[in-house]
ModelCIF file with pLDDT and N, C-alpha, C, O atoms, coordinates in Angstrom:
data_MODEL
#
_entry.id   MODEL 
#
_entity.id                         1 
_entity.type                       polymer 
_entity.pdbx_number_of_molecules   1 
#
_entity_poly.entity_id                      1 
_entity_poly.type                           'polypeptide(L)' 
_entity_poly.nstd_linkage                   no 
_entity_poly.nstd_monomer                   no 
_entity_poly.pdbx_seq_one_letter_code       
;(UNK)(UNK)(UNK)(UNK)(UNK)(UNK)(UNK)(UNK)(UNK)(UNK)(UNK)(UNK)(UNK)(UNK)(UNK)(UNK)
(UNK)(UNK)(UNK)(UNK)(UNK)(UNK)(UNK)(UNK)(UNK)(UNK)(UNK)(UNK)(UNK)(UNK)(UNK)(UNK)
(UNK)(UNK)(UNK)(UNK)(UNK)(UNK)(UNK)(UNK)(UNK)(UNK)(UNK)(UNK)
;
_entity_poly.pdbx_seq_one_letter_code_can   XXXXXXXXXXXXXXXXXXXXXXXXXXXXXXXXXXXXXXXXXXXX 
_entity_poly.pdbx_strand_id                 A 
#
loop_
_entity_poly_seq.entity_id 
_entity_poly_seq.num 
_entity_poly_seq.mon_id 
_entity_poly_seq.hetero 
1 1  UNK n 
1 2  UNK n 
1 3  UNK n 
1 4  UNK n 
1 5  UNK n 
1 6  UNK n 
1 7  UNK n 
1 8  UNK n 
1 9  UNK n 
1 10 UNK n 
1 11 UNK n 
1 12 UNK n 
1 13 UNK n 
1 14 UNK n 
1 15 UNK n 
1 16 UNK n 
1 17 UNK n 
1 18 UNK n 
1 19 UNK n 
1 20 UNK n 
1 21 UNK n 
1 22 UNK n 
1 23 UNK n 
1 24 UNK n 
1 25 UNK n 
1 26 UNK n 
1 27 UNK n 
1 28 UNK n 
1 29 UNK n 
1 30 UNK n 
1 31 UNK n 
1 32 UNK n 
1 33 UNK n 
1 34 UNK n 
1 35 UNK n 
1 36 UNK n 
1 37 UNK n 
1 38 UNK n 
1 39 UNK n 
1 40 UNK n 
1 41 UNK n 
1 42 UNK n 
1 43 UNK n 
1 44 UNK n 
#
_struct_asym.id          A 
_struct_asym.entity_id   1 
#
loop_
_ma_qa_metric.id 
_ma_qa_metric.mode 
_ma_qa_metric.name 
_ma_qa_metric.software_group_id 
_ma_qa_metric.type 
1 global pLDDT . pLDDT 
2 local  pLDDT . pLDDT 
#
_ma_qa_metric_global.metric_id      1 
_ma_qa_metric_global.metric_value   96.34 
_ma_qa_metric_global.model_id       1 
_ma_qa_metric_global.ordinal_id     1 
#
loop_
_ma_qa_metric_local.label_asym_id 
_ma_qa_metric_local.label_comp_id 
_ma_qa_metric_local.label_seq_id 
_ma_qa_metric_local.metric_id 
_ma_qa_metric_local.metric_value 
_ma_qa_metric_local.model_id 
_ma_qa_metric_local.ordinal_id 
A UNK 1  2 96.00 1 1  
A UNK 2  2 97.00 1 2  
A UNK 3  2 98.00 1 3  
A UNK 4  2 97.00 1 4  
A UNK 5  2 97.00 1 5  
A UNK 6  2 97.00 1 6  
A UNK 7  2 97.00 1 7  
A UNK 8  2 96.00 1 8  
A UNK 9  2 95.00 1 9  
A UNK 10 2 95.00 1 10 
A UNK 11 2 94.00 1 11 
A UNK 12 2 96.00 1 12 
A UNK 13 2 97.00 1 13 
A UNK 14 2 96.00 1 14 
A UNK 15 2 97.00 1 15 
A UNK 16 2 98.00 1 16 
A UNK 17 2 98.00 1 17 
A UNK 18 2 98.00 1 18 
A UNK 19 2 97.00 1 19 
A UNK 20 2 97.00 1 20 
A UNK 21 2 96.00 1 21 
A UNK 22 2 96.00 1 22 
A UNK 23 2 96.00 1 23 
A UNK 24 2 96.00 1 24 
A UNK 25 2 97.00 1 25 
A UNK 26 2 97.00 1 26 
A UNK 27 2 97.00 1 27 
A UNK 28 2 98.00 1 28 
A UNK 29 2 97.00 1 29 
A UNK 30 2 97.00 1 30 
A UNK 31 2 97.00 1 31 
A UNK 32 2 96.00 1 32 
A UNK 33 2 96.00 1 33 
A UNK 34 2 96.00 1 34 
A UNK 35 2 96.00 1 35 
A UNK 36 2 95.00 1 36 
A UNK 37 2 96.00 1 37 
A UNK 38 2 95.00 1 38 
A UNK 39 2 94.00 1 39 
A UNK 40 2 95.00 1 40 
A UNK 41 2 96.00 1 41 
A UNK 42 2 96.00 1 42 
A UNK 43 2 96.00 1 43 
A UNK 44 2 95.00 1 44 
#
loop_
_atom_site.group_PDB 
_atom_site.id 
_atom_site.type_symbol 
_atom_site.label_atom_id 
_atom_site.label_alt_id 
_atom_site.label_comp_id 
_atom_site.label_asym_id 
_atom_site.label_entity_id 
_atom_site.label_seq_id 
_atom_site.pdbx_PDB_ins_code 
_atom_site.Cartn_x 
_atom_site.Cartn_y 
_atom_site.Cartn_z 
_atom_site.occupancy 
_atom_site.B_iso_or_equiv 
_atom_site.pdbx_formal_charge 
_atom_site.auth_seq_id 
_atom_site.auth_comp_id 
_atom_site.auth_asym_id 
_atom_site.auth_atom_id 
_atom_site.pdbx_PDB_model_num 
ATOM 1   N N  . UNK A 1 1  ? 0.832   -1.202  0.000   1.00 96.00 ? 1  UNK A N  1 
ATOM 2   C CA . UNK A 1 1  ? 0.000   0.000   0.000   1.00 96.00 ? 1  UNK A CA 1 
ATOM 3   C C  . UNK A 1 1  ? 0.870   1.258   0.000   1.00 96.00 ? 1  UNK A C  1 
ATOM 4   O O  . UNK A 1 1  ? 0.616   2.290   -0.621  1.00 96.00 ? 1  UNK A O  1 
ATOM 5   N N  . UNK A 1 2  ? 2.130   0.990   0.926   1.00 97.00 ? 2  UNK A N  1 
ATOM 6   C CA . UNK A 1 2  ? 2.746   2.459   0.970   1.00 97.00 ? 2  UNK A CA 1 
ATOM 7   C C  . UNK A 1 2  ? 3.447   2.884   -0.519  1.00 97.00 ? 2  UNK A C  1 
ATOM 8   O O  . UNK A 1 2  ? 3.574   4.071   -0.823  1.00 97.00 ? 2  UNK A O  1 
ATOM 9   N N  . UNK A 1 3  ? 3.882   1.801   -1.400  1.00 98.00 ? 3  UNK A N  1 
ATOM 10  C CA . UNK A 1 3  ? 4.556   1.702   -2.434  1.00 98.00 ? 3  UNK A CA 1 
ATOM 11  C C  . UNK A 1 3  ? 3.445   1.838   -3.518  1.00 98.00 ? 3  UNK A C  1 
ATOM 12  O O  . UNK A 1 3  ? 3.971   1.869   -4.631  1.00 98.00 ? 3  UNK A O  1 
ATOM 13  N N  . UNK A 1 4  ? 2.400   1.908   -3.560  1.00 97.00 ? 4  UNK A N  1 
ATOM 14  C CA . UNK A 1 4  ? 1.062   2.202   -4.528  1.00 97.00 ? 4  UNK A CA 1 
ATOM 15  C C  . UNK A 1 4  ? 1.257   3.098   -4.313  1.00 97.00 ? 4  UNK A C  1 
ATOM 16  O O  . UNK A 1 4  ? 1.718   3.680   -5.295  1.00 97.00 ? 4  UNK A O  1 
ATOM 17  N N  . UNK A 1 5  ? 1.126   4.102   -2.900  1.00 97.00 ? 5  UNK A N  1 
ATOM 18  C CA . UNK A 1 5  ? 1.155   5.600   -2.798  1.00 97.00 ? 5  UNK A CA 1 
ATOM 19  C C  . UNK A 1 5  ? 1.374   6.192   -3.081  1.00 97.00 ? 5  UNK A C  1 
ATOM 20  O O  . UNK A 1 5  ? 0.640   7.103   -3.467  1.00 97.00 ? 5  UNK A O  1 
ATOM 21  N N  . UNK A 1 6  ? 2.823   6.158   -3.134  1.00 97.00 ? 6  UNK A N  1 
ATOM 22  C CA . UNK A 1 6  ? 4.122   6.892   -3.453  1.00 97.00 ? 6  UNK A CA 1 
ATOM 23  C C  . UNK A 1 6  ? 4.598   7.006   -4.950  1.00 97.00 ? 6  UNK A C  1 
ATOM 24  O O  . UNK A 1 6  ? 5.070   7.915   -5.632  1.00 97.00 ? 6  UNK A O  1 
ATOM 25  N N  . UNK A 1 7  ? 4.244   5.588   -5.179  1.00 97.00 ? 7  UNK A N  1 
ATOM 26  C CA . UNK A 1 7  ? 4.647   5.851   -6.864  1.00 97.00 ? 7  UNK A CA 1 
ATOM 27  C C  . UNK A 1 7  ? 3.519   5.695   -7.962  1.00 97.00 ? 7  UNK A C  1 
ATOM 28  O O  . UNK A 1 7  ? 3.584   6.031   -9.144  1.00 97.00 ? 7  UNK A O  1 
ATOM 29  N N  . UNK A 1 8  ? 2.462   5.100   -7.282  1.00 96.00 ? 8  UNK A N  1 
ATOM 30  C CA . UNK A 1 8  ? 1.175   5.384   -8.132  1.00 96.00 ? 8  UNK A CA 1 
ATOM 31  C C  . UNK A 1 8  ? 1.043   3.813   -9.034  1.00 96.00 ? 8  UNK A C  1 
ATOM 32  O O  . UNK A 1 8  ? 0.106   3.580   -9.796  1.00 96.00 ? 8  UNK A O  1 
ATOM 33  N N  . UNK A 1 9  ? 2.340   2.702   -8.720  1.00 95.00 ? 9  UNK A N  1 
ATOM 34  C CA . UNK A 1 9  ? 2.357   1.888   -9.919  1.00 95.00 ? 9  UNK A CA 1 
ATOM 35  C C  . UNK A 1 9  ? 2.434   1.152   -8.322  1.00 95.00 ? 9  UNK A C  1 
ATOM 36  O O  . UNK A 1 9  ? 2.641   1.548   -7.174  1.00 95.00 ? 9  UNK A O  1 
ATOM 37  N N  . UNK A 1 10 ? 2.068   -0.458  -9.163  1.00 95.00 ? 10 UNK A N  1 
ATOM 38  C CA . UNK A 1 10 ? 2.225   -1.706  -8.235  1.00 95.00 ? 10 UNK A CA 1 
ATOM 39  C C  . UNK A 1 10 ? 3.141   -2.842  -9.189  1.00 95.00 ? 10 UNK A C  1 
ATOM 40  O O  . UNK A 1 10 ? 3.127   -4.072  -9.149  1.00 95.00 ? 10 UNK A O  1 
ATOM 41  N N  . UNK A 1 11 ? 3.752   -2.116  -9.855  1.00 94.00 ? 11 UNK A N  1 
ATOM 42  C CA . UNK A 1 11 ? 5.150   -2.622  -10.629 1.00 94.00 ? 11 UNK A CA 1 
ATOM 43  C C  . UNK A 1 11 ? 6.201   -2.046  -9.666  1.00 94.00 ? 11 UNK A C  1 
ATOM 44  O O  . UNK A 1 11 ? 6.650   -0.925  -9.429  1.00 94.00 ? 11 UNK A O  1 
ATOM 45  N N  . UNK A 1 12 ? 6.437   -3.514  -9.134  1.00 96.00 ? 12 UNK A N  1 
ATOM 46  C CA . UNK A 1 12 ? 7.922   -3.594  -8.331  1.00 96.00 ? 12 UNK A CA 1 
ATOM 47  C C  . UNK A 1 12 ? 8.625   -4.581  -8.796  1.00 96.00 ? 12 UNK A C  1 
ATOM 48  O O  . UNK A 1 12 ? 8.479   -5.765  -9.097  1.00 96.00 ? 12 UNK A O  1 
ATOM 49  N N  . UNK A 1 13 ? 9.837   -3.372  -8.762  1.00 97.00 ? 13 UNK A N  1 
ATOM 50  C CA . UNK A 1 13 ? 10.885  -4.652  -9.054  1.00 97.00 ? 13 UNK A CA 1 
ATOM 51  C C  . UNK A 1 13 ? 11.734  -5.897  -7.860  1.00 97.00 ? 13 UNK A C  1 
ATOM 52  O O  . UNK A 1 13 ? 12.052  -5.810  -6.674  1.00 97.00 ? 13 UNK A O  1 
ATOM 53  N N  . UNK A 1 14 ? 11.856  -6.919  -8.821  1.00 96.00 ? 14 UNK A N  1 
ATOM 54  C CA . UNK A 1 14 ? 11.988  -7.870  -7.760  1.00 96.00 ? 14 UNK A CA 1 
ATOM 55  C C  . UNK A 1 14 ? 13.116  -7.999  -6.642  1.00 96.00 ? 14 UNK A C  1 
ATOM 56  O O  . UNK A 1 14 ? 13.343  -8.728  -5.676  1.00 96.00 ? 14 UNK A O  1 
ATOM 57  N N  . UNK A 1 15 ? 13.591  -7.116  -7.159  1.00 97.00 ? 15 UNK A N  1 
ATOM 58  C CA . UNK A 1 15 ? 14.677  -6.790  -5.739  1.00 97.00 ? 15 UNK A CA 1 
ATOM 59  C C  . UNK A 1 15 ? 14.610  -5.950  -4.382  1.00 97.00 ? 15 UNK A C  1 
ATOM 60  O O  . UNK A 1 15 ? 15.198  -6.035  -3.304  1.00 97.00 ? 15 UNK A O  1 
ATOM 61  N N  . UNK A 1 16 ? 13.474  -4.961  -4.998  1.00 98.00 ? 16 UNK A N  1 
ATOM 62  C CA . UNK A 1 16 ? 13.018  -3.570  -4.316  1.00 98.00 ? 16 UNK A CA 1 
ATOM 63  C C  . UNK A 1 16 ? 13.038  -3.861  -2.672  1.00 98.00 ? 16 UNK A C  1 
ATOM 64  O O  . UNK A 1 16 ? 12.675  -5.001  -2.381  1.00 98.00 ? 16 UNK A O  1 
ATOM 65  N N  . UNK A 1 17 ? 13.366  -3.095  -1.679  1.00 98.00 ? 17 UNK A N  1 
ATOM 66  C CA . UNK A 1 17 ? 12.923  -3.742  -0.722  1.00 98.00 ? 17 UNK A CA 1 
ATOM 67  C C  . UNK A 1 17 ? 12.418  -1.957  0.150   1.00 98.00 ? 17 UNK A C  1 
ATOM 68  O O  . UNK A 1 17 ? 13.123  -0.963  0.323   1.00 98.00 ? 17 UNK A O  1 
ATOM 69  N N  . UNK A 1 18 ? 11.110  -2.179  0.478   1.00 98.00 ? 18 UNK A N  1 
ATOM 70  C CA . UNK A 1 18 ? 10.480  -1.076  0.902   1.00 98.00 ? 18 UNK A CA 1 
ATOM 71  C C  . UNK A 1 18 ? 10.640  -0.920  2.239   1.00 98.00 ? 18 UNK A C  1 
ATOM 72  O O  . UNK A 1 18 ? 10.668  -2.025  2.781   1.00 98.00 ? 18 UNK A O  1 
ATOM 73  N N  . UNK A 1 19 ? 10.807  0.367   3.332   1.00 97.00 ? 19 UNK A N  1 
ATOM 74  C CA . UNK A 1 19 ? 10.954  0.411   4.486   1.00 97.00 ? 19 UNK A CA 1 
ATOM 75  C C  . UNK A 1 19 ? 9.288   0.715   5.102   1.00 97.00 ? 19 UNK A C  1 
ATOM 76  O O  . UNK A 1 19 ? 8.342   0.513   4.342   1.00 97.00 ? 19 UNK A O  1 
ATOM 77  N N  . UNK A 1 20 ? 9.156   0.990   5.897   1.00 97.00 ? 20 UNK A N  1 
ATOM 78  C CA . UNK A 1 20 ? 7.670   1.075   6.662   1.00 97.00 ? 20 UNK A CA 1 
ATOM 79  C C  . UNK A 1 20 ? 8.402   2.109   8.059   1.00 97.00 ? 20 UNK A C  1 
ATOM 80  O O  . UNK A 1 20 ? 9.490   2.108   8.636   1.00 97.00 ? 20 UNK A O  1 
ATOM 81  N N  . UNK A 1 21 ? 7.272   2.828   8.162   1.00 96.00 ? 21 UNK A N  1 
ATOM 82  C CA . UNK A 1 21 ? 7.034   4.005   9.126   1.00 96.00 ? 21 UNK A CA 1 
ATOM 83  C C  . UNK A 1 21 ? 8.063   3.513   10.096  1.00 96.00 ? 21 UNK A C  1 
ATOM 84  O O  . UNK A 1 21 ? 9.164   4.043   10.249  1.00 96.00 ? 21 UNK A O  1 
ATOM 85  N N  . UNK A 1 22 ? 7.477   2.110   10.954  1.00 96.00 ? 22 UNK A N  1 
ATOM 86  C CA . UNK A 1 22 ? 8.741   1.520   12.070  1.00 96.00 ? 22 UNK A CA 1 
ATOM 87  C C  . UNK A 1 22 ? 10.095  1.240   12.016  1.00 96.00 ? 22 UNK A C  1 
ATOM 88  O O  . UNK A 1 22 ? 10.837  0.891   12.934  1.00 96.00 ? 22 UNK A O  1 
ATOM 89  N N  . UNK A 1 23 ? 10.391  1.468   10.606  1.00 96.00 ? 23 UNK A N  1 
ATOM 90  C CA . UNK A 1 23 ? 12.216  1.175   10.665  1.00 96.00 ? 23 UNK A CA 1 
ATOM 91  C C  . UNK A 1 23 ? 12.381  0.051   9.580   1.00 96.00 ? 23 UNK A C  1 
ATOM 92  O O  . UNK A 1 23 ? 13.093  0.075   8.576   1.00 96.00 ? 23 UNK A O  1 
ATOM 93  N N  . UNK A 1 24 ? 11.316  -1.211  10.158  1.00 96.00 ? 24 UNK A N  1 
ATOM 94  C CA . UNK A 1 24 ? 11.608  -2.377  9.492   1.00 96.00 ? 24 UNK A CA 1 
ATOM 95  C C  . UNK A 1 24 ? 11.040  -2.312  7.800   1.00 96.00 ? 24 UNK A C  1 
ATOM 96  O O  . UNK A 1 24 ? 10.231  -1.567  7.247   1.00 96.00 ? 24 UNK A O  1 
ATOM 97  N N  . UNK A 1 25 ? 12.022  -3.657  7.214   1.00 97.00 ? 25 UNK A N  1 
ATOM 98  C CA . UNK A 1 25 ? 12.139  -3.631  5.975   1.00 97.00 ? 25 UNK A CA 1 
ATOM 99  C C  . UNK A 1 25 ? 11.459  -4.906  5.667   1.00 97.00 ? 25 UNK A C  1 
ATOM 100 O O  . UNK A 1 25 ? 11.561  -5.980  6.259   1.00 97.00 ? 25 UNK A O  1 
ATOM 101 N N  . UNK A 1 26 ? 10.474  -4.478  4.239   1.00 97.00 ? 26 UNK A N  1 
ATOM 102 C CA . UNK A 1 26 ? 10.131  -5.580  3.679   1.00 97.00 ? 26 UNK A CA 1 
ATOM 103 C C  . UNK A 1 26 ? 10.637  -6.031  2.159   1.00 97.00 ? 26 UNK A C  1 
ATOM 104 O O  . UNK A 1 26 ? 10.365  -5.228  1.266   1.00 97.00 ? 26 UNK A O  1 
ATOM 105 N N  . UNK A 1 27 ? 11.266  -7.102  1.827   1.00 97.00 ? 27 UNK A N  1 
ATOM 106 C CA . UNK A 1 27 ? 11.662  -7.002  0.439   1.00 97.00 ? 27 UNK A CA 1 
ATOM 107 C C  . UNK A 1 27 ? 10.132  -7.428  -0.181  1.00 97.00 ? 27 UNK A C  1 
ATOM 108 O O  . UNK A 1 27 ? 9.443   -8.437  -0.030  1.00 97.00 ? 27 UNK A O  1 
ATOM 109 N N  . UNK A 1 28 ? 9.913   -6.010  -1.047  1.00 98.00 ? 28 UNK A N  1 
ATOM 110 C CA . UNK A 1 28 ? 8.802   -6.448  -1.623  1.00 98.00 ? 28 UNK A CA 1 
ATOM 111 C C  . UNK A 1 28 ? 8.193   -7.270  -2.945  1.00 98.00 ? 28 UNK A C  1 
ATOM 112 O O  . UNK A 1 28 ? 7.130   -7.762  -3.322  1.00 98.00 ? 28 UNK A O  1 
ATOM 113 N N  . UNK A 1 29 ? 9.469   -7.104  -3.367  1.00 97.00 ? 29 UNK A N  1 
ATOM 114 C CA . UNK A 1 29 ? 9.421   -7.050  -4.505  1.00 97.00 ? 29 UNK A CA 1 
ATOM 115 C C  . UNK A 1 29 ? 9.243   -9.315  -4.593  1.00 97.00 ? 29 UNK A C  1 
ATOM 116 O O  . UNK A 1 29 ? 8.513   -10.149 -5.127  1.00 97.00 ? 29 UNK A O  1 
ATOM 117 N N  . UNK A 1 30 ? 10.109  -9.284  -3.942  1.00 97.00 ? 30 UNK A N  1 
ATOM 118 C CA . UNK A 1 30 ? 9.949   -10.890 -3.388  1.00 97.00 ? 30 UNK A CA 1 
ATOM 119 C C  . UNK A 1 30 ? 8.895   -11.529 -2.940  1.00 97.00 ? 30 UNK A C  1 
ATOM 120 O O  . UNK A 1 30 ? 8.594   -12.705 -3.144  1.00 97.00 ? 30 UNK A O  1 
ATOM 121 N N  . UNK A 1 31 ? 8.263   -10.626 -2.241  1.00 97.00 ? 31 UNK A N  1 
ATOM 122 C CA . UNK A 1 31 ? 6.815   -10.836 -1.387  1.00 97.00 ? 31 UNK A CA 1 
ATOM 123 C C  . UNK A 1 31 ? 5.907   -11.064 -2.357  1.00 97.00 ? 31 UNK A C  1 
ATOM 124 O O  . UNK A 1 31 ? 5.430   -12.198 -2.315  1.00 97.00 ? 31 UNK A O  1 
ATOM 125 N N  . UNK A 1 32 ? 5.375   -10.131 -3.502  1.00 96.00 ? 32 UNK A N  1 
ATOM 126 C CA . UNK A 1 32 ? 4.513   -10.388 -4.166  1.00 96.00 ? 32 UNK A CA 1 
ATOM 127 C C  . UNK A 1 32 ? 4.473   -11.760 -4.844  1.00 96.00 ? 32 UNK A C  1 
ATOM 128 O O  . UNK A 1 32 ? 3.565   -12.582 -4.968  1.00 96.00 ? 32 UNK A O  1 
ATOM 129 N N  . UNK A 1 33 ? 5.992   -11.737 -5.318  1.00 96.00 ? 33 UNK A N  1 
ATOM 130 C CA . UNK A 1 33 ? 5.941   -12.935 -5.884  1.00 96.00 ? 33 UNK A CA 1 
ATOM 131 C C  . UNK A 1 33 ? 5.427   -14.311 -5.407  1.00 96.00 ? 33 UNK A C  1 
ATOM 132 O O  . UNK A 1 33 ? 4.774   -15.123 -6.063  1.00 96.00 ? 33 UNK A O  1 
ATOM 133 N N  . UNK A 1 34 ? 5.988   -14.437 -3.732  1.00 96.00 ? 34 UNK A N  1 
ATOM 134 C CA . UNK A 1 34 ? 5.617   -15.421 -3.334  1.00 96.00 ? 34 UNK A CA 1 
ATOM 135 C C  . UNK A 1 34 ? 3.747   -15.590 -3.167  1.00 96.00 ? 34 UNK A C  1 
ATOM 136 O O  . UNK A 1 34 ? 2.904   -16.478 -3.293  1.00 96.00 ? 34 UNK A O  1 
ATOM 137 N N  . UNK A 1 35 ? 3.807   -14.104 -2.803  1.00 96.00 ? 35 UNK A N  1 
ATOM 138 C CA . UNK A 1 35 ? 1.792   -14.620 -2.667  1.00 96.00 ? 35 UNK A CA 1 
ATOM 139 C C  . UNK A 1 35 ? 1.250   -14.557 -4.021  1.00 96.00 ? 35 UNK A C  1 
ATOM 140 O O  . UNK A 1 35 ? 0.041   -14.761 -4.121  1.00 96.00 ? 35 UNK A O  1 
ATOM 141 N N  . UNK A 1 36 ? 1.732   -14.381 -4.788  1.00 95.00 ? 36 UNK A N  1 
ATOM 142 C CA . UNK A 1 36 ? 1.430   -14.999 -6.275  1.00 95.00 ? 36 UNK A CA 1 
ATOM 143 C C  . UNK A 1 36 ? 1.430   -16.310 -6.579  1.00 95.00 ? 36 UNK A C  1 
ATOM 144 O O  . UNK A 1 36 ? 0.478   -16.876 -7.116  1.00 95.00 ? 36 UNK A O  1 
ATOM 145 N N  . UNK A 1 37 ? 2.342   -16.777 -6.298  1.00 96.00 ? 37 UNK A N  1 
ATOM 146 C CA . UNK A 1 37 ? 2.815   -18.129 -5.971  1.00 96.00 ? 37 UNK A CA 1 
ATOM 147 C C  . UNK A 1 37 ? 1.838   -19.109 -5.454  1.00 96.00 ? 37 UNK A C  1 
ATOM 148 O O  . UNK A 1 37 ? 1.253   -20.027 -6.028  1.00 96.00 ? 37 UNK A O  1 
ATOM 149 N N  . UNK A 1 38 ? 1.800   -18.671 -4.167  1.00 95.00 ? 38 UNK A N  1 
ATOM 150 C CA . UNK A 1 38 ? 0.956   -19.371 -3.132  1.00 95.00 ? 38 UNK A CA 1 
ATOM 151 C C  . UNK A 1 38 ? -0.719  -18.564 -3.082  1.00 95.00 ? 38 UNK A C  1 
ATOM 152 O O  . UNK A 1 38 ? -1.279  -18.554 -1.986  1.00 95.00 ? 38 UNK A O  1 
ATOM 153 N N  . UNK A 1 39 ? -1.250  -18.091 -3.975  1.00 94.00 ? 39 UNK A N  1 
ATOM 154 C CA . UNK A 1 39 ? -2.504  -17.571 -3.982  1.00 94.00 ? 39 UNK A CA 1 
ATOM 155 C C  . UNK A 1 39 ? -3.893  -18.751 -4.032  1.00 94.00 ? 39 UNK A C  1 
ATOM 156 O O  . UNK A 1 39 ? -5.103  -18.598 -3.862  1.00 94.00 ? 39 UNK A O  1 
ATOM 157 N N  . UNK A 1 40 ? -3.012  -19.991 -4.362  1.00 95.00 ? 40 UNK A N  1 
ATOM 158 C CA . UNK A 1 40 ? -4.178  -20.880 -3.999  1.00 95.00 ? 40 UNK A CA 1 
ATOM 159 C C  . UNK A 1 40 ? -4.260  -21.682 -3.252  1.00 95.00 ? 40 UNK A C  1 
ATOM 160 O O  . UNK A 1 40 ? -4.800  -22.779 -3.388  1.00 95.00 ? 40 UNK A O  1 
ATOM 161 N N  . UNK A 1 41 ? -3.518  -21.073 -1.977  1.00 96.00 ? 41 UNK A N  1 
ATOM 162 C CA . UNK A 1 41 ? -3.672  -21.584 -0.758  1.00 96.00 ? 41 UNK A CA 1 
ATOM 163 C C  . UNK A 1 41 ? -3.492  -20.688 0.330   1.00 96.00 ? 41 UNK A C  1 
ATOM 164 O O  . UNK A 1 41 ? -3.183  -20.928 1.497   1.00 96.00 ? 41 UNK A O  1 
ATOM 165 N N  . UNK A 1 42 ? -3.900  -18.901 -0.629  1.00 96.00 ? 42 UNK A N  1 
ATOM 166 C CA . UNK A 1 42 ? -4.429  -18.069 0.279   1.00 96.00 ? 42 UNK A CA 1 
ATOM 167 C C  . UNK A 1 42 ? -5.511  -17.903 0.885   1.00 96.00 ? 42 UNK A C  1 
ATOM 168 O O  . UNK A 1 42 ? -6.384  -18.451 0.211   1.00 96.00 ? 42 UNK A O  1 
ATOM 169 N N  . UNK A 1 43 ? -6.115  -17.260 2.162   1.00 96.00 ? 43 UNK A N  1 
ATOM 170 C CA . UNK A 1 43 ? -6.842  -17.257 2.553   1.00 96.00 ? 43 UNK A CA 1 
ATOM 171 C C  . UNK A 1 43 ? -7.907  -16.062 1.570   1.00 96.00 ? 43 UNK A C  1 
ATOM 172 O O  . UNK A 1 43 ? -7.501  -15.170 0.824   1.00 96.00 ? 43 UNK A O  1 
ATOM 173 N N  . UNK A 1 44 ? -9.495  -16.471 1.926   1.00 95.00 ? 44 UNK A N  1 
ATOM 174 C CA . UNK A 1 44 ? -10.173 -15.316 1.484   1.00 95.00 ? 44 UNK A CA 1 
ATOM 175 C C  . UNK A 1 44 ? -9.862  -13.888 1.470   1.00 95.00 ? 44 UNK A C  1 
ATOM 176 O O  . UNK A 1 44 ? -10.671 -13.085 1.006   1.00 95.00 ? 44 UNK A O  1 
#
């Protein structure tokens, strides 16, 4: 969400790794992929 914000696109690249208000880091760009991945054994 913070990375939609900011840049208006939900094209990340797969290395990207986004920080959050608290300090901590998420590589996002990795993340999507995996719940892409695993989307059919996401929850509702």
């Amino acid at each position: 969400a913070q990375y939609k914000t900011r840049t208006g696109s939900l094209t990340v690249p797969r290395g990207h790794v986004e920080q959050l208000p608290d300090g901590s880091e998420v590589r996002l760009g990795v993340w999507i992929m995996n719940q892409k991945t695993r989307r059919a054994t996401l929850t509702t």
